[in-house]
N, C-alpha and C. Protein backbone atom coordinates (compact mmCIF):
# COMPACT_ATOMS: atom_id res chain seq x y z
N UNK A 1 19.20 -12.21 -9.08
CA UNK A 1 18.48 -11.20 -8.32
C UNK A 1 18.58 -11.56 -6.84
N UNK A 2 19.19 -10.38 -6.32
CA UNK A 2 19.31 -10.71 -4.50
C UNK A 2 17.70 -10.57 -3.82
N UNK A 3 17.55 -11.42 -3.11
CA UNK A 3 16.49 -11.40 -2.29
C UNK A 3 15.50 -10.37 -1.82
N UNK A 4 16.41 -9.43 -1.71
CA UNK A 4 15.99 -7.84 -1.12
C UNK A 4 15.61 -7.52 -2.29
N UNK A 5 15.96 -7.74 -3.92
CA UNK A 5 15.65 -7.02 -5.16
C UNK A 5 14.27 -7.74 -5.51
N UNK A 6 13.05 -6.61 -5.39
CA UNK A 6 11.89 -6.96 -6.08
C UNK A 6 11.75 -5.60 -7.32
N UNK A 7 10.71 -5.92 -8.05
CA UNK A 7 10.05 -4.98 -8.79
C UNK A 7 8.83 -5.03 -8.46
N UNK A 8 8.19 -5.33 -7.64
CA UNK A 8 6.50 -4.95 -6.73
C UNK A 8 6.70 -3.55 -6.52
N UNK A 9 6.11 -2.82 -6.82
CA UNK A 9 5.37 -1.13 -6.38
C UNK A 9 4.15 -1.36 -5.90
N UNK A 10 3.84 -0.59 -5.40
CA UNK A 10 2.35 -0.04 -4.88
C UNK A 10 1.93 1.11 -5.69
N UNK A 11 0.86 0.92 -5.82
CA UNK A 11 0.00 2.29 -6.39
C UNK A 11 -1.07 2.59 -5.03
N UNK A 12 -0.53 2.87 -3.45
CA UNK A 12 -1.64 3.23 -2.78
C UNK A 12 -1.41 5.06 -3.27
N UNK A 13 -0.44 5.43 -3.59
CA UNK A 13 -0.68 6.81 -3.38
C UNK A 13 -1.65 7.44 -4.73
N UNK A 14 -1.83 6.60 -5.78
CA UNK A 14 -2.67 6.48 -7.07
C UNK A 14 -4.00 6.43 -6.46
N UNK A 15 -4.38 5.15 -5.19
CA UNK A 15 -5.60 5.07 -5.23
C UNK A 15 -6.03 6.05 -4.39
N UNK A 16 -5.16 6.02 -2.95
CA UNK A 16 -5.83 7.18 -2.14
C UNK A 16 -6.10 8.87 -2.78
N UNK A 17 -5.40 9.22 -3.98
CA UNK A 17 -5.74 10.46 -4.90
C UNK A 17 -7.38 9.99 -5.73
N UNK A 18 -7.51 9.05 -5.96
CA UNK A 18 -8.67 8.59 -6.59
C UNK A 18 -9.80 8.41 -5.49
N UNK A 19 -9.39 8.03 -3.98
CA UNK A 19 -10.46 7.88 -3.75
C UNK A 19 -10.46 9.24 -2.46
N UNK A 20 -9.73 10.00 -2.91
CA UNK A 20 -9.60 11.27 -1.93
C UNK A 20 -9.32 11.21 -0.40
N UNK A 21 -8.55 10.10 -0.58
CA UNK A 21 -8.69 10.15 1.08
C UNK A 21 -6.74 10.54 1.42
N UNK A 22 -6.95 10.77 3.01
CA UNK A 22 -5.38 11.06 3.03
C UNK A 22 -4.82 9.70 3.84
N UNK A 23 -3.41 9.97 3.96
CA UNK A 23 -2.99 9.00 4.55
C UNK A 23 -3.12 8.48 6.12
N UNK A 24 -3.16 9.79 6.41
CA UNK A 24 -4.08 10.02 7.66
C UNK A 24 -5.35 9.26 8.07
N UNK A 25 -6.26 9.89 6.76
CA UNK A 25 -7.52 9.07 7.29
C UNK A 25 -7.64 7.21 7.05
N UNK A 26 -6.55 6.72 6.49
CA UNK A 26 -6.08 5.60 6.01
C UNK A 26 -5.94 5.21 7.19
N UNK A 27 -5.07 5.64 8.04
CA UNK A 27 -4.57 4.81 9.39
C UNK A 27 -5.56 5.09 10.07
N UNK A 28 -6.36 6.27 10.38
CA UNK A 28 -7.92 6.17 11.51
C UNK A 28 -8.26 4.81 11.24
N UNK A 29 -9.00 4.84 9.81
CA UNK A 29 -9.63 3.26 9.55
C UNK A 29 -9.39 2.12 9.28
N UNK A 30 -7.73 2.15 9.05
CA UNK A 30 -7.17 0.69 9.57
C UNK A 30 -6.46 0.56 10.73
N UNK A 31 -6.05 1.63 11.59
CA UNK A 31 -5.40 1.28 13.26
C UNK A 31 -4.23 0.88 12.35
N UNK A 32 -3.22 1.26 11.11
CA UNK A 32 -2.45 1.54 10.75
C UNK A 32 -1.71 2.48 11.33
N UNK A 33 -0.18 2.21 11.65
CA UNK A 33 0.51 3.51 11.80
C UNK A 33 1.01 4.38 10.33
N UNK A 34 1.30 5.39 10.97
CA UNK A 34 1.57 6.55 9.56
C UNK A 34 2.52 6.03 8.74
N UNK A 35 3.36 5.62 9.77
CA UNK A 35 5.10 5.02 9.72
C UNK A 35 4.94 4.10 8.57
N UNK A 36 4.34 3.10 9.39
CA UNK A 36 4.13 1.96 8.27
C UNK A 36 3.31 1.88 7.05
N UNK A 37 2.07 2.82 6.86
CA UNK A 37 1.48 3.27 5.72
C UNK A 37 2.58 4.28 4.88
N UNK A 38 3.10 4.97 5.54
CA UNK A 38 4.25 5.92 4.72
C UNK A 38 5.28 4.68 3.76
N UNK A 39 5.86 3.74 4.58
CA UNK A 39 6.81 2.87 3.85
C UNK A 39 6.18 2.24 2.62
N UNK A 40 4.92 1.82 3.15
CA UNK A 40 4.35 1.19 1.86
C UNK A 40 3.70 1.91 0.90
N UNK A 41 3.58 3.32 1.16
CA UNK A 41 3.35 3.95 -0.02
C UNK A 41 3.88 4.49 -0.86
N UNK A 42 5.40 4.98 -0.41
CA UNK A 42 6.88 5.30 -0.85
C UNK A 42 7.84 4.31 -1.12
N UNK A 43 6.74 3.25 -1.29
CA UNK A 43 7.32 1.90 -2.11
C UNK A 43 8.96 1.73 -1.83
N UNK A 44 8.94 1.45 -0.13
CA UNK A 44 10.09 1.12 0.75
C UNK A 44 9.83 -0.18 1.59
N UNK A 45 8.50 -0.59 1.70
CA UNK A 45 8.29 -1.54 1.70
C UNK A 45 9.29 -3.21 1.35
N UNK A 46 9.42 -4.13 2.21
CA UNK A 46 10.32 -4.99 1.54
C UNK A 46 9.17 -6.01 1.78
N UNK A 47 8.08 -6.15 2.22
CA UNK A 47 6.97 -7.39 2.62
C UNK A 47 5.61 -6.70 2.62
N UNK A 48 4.76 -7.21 2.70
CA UNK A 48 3.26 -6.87 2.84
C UNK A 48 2.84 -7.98 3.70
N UNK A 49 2.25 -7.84 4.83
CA UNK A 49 1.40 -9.11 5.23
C UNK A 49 -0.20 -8.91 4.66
N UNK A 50 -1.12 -10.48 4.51
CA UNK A 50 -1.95 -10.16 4.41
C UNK A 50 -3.01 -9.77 4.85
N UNK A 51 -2.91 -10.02 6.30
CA UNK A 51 -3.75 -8.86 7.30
C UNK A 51 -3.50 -7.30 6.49
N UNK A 52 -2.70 -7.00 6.46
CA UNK A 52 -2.28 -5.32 6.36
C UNK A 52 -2.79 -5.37 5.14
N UNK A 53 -2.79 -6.05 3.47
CA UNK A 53 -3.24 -6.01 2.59
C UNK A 53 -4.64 -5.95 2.69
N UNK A 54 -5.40 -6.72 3.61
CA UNK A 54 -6.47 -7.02 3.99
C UNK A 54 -7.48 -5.67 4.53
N UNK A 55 -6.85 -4.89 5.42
CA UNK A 55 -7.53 -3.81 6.21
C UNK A 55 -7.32 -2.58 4.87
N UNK A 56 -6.00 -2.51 4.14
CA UNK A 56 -6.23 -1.50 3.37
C UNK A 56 -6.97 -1.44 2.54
N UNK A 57 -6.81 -2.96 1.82
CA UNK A 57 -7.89 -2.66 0.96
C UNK A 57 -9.80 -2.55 1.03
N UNK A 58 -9.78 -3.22 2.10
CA UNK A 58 -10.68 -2.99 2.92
C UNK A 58 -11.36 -1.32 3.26
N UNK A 59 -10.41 -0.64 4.02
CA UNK A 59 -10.81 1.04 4.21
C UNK A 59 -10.73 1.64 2.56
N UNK A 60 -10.10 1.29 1.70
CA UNK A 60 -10.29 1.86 0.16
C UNK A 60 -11.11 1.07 -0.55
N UNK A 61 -11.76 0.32 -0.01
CA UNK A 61 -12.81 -0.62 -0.96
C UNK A 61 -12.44 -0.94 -2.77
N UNK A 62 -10.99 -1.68 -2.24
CA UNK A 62 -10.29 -1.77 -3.99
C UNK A 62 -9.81 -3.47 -3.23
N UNK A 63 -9.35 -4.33 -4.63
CA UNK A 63 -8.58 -5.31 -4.43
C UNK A 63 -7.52 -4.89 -4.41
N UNK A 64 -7.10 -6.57 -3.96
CA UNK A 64 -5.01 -6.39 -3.79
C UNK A 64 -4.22 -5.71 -5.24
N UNK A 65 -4.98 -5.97 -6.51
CA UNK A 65 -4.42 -6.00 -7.85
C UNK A 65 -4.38 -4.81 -8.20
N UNK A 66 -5.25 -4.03 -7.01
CA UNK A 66 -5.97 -2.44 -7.52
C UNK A 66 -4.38 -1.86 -6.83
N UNK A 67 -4.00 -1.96 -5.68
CA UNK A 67 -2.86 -1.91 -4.98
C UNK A 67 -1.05 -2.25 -5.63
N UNK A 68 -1.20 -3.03 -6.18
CA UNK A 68 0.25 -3.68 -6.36
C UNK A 68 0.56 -3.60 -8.03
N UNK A 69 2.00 -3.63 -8.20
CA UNK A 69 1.67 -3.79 -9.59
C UNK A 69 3.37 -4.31 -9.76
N UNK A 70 4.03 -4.65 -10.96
CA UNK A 70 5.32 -4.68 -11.32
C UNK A 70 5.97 -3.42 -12.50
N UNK A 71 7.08 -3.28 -11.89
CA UNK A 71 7.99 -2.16 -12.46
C UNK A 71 8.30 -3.01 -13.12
N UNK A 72 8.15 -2.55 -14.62
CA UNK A 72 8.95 -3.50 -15.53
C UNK A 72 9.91 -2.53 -16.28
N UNK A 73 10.20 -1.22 -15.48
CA UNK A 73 11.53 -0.64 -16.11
C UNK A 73 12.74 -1.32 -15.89
């Protein structure tokens, strides 16, 4: 497996439907850009820092585990 090849997904677009919020109001309350909330929710993402793990899960009041998951297709 090349370096660049993970199976990490995100489920933010799962939680923000659960917790009704948009992506929009995601970046108001983390000083997130769209840009960069867009990548990581269209699971284009190649890193997460944990600051950024930190504030999202934070404005969605979920853990990291609630967030991430593995593709095991």
């Amino acid at each position: 497996m090349a370096s660049s090849d993970h199976r990490v997904v995100t489920r933010l677009a799962q939680v923000l439907d659960e917790r009704g919020m948009t992506l929009t109001e995601l970046s108001r309350r983390t000083g997130l850009t769209m840009a960069n909330l867009s990548i990581l929710k269209n699971n284009h993402a190649r890193a997460i820092r944990f600051s950024t793990l930190t504030l999202v899960c934070e404005a969605l009041d979920c853990r990291p585990g609630d967030l991430l998951d593995l593709d095991r297709a």
